[in-house]
C-alpha atoms as a PDB file:
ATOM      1  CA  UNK A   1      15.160 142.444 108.185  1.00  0.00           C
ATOM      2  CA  UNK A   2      15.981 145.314 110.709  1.00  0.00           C
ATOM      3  CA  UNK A   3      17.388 144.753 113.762  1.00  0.00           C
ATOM      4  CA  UNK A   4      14.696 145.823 115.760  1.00  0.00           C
ATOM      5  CA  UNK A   5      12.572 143.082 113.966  1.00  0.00           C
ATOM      6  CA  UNK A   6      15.292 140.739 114.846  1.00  0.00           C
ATOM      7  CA  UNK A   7      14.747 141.946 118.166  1.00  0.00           C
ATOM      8  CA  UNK A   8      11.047 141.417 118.378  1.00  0.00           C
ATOM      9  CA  UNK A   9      11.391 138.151 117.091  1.00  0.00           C
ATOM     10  CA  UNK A  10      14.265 136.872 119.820  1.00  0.00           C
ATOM     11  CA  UNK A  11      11.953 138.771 123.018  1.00  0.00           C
ATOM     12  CA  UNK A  12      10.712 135.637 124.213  1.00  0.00           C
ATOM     13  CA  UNK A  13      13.442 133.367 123.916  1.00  0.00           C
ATOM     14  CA  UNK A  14      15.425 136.072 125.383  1.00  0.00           C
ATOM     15  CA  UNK A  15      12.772 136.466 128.226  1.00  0.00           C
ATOM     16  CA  UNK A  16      12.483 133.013 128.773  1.00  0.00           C
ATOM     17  CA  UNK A  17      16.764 132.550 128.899  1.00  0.00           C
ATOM     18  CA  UNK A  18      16.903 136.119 131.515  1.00  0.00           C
ATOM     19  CA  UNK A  19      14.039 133.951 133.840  1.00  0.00           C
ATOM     20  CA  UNK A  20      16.043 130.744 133.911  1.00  0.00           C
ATOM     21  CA  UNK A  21      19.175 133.174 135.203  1.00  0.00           C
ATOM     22  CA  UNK A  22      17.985 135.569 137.234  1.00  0.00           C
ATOM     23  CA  UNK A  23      16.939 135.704 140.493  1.00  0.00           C
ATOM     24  CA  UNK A  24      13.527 137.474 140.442  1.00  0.00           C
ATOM     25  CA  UNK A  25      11.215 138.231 136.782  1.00  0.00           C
ATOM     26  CA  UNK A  26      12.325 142.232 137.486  1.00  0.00           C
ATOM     27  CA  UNK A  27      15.887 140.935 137.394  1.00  0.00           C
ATOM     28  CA  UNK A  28      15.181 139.015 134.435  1.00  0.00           C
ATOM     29  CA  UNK A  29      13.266 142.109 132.548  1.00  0.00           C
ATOM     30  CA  UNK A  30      15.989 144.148 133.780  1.00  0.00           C
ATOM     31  CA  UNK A  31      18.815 141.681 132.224  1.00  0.00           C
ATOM     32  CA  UNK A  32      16.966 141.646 128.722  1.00  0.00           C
ATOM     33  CA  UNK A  33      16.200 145.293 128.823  1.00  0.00           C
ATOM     34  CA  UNK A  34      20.182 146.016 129.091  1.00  0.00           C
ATOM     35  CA  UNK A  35      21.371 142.809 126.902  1.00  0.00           C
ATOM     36  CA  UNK A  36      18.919 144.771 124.176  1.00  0.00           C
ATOM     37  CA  UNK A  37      20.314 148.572 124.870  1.00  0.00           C
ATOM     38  CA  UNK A  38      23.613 146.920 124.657  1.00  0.00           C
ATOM     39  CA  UNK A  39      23.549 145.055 121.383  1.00  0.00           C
ATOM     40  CA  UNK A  40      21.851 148.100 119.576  1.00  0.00           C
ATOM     41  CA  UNK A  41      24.991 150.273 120.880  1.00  0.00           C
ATOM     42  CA  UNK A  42      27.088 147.474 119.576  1.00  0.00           C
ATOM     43  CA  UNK A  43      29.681 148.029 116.795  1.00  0.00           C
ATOM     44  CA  UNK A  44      30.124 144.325 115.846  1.00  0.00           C
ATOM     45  CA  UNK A  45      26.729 142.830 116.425  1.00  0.00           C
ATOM     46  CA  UNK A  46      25.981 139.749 114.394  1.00  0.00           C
ATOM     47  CA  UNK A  47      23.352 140.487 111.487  1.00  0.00           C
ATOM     48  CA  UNK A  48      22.277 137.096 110.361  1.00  0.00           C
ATOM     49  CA  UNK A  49      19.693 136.116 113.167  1.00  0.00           C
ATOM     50  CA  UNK A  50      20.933 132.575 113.762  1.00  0.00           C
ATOM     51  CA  UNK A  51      24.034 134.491 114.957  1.00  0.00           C
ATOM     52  CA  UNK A  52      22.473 136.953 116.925  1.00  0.00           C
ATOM     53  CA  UNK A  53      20.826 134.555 119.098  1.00  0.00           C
ATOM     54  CA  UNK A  54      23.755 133.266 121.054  1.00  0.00           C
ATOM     55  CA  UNK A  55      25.474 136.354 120.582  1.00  0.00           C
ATOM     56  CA  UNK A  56      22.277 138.263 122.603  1.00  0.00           C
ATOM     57  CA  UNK A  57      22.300 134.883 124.963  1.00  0.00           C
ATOM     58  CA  UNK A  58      26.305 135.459 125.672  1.00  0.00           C
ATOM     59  CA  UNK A  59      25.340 139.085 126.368  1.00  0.00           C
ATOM     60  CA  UNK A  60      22.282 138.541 128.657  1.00  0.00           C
ATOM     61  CA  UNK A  61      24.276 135.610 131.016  1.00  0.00           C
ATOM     62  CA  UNK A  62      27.720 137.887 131.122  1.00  0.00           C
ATOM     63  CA  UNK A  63      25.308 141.279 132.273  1.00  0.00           C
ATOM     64  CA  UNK A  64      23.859 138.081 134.708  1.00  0.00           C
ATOM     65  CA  UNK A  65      27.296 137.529 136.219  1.00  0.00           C
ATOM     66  CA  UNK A  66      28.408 141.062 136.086  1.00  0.00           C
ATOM     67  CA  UNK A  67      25.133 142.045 138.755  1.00  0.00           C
ATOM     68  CA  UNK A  68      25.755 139.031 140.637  1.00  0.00           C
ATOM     69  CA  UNK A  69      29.533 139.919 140.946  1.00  0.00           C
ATOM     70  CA  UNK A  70      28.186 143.378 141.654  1.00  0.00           C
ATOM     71  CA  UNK A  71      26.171 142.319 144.491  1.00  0.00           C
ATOM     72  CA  UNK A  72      28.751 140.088 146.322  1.00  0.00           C
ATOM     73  CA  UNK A  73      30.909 143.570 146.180  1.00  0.00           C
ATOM     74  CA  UNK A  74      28.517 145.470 147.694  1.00  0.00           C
ATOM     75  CA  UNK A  75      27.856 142.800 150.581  1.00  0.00           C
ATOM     76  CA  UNK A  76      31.071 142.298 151.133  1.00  0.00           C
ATOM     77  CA  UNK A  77      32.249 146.157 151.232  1.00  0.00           C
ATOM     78  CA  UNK A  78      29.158 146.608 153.527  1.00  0.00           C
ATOM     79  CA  UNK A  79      30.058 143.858 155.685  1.00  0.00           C
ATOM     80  CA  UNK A  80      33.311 144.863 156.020  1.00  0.00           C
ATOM     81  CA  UNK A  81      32.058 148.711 156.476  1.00  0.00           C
ATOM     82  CA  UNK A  82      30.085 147.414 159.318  1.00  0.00           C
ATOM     83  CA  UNK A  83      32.939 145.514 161.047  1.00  0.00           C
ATOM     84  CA  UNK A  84      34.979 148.219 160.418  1.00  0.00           C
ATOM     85  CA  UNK A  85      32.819 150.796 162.251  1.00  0.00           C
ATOM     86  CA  UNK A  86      31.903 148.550 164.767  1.00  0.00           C
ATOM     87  CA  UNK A  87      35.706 148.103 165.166  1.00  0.00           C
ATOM     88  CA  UNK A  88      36.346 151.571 165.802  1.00  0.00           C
ATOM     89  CA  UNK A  89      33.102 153.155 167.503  1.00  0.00           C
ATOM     90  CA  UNK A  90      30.969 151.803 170.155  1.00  0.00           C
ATOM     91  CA  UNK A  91      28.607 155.189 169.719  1.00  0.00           C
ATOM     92  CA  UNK A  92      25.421 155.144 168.323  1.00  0.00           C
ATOM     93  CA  UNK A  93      24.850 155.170 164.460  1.00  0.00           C
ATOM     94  CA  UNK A  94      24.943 159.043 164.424  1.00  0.00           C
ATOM     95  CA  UNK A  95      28.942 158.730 165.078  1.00  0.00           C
ATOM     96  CA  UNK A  96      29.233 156.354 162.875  1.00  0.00           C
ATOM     97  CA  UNK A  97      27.776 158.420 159.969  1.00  0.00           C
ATOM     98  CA  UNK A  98      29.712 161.165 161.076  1.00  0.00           C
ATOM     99  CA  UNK A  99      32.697 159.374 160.647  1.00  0.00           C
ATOM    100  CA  UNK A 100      31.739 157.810 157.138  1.00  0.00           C
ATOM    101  CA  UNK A 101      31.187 161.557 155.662  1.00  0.00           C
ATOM    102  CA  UNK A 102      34.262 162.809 157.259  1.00  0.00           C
ATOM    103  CA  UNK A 103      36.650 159.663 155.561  1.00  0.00           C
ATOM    104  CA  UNK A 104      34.680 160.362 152.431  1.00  0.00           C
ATOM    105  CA  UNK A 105      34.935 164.144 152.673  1.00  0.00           C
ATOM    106  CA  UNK A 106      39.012 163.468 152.757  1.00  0.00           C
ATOM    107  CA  UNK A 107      39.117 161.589 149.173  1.00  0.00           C
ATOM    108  CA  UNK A 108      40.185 163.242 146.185  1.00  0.00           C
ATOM    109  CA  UNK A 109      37.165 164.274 144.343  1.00  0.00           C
ATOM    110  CA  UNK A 110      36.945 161.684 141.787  1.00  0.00           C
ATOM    111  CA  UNK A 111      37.525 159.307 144.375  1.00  0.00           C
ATOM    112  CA  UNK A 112      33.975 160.398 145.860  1.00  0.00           C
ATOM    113  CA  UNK A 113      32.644 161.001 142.204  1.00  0.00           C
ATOM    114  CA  UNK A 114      32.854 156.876 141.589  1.00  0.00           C
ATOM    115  CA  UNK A 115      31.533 156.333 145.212  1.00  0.00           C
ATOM    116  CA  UNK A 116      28.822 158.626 145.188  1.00  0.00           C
ATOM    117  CA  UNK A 117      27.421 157.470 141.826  1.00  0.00           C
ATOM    118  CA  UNK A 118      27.654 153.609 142.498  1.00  0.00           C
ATOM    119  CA  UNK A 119      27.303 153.366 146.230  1.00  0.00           C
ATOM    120  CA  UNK A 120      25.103 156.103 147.290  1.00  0.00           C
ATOM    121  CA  UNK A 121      22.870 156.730 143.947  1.00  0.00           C
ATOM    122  CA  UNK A 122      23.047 153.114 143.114  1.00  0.00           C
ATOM    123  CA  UNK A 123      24.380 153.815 139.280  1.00  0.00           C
ATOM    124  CA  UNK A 124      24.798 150.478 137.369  1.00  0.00           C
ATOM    125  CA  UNK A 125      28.578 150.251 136.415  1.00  0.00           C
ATOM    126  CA  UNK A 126      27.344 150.989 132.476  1.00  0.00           C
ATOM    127  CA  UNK A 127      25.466 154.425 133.731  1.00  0.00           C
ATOM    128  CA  UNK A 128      28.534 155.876 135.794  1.00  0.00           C
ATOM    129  CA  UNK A 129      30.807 155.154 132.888  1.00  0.00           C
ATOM    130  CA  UNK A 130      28.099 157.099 130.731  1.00  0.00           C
ATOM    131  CA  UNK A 131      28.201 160.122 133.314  1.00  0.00           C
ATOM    132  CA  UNK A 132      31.849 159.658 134.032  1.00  0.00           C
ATOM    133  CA  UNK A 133      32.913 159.572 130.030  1.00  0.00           C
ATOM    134  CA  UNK A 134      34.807 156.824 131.117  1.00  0.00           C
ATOM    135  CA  UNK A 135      34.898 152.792 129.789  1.00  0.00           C
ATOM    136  CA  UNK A 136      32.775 150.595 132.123  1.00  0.00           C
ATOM    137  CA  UNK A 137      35.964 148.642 133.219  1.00  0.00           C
ATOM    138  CA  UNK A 138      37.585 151.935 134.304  1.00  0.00           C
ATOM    139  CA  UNK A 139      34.513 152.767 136.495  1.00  0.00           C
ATOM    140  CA  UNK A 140      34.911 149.272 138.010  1.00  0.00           C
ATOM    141  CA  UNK A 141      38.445 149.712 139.266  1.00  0.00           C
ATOM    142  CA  UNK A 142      37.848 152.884 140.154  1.00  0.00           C
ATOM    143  CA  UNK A 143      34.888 151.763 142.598  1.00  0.00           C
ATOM    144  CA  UNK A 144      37.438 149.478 143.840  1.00  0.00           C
ATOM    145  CA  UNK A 145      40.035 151.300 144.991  1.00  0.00           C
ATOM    146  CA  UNK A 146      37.403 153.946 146.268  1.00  0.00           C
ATOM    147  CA  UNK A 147      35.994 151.365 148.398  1.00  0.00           C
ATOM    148  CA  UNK A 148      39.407 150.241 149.872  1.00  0.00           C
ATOM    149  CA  UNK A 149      40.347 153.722 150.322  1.00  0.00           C
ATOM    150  CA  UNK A 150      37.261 155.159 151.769  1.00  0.00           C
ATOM    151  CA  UNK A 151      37.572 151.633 154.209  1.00  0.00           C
ATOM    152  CA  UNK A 152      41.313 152.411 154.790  1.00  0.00           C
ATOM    153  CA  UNK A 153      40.407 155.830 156.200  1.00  0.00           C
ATOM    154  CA  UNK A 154      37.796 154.544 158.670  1.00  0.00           C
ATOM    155  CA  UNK A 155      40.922 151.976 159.653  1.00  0.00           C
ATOM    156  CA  UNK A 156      42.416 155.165 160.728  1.00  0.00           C
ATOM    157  CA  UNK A 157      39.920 156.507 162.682  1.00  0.00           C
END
């Protein structure tokens, strides 16, 4: 059996597993469209399909935690960002953009490369590591010392 018939065959169950996880059915979709692009790229992918079901389960709930992980970054690097800026300017939002691209303009180029990708384009960690040539857990501490840089530089201002 090919894998893509394996595939075909697990879609529901998969589906139905992404629902009970995920916040909203585009998350879900989303979560089993990735698990899927994910275990075709996959070197070591289980062929028998008794295995591949939990295996494709396992990948679905860890891209699940990754997103929400993902999210609670974001919110708490914009929250922070916000604090930050209300901190430091009591001008309209016009000086506080100002100052944003100014700290950003003063990081080192692949600094702004991971920040630009993930914060401003809104890149999934997988995609900038696909543009970036690097390994997704590279691009992930890379966004995280961008952010405490970038945050470190509006300190300053």
């Amino acid at each position: 059996m090919s894998s893509l018939s394996q595939f075909e065959i697990l879609l529901p169950e998969l589906r139905a597993y992404a629902r009970s996880v995920a916040n909203t059915a585009d998350d879900a979709d989303d979560l089993v469209q990735d698990g899927i692009e994910r275990a075709l790229r996959a070197k070591g992918r289980p062929e028998a399909l008794e295995a591949l079901r939990p295996w494709m389960f396992r990948v679905i709930r860890n891209l699940n935690i990754d997103e929400h992980r993902k999210r609670r970054v974001r919110m708490e690097y914009s929250n922070a960002q916000t604090r930050l800026l209300d901190e430091t300017s009591g001008q309209g939002d016009t000086a506080q953009h100002v100052m944003m691209r100014i700290a950003f303009e003063k990081l080192p180029s692949s600094t702004r490369e991971v920040l630009f990708l993930i914060d401003v384009m809104g890149l999934k960690y997988s995609e900038a590591a696909v543009v970036m040539e690097v390994p997704q857990g590279t691009v992930m501490s890379r966004i995280s010392r961008a952010r405490r840089s970038l945050l470190a530089l509006i300190g300053e201002g």
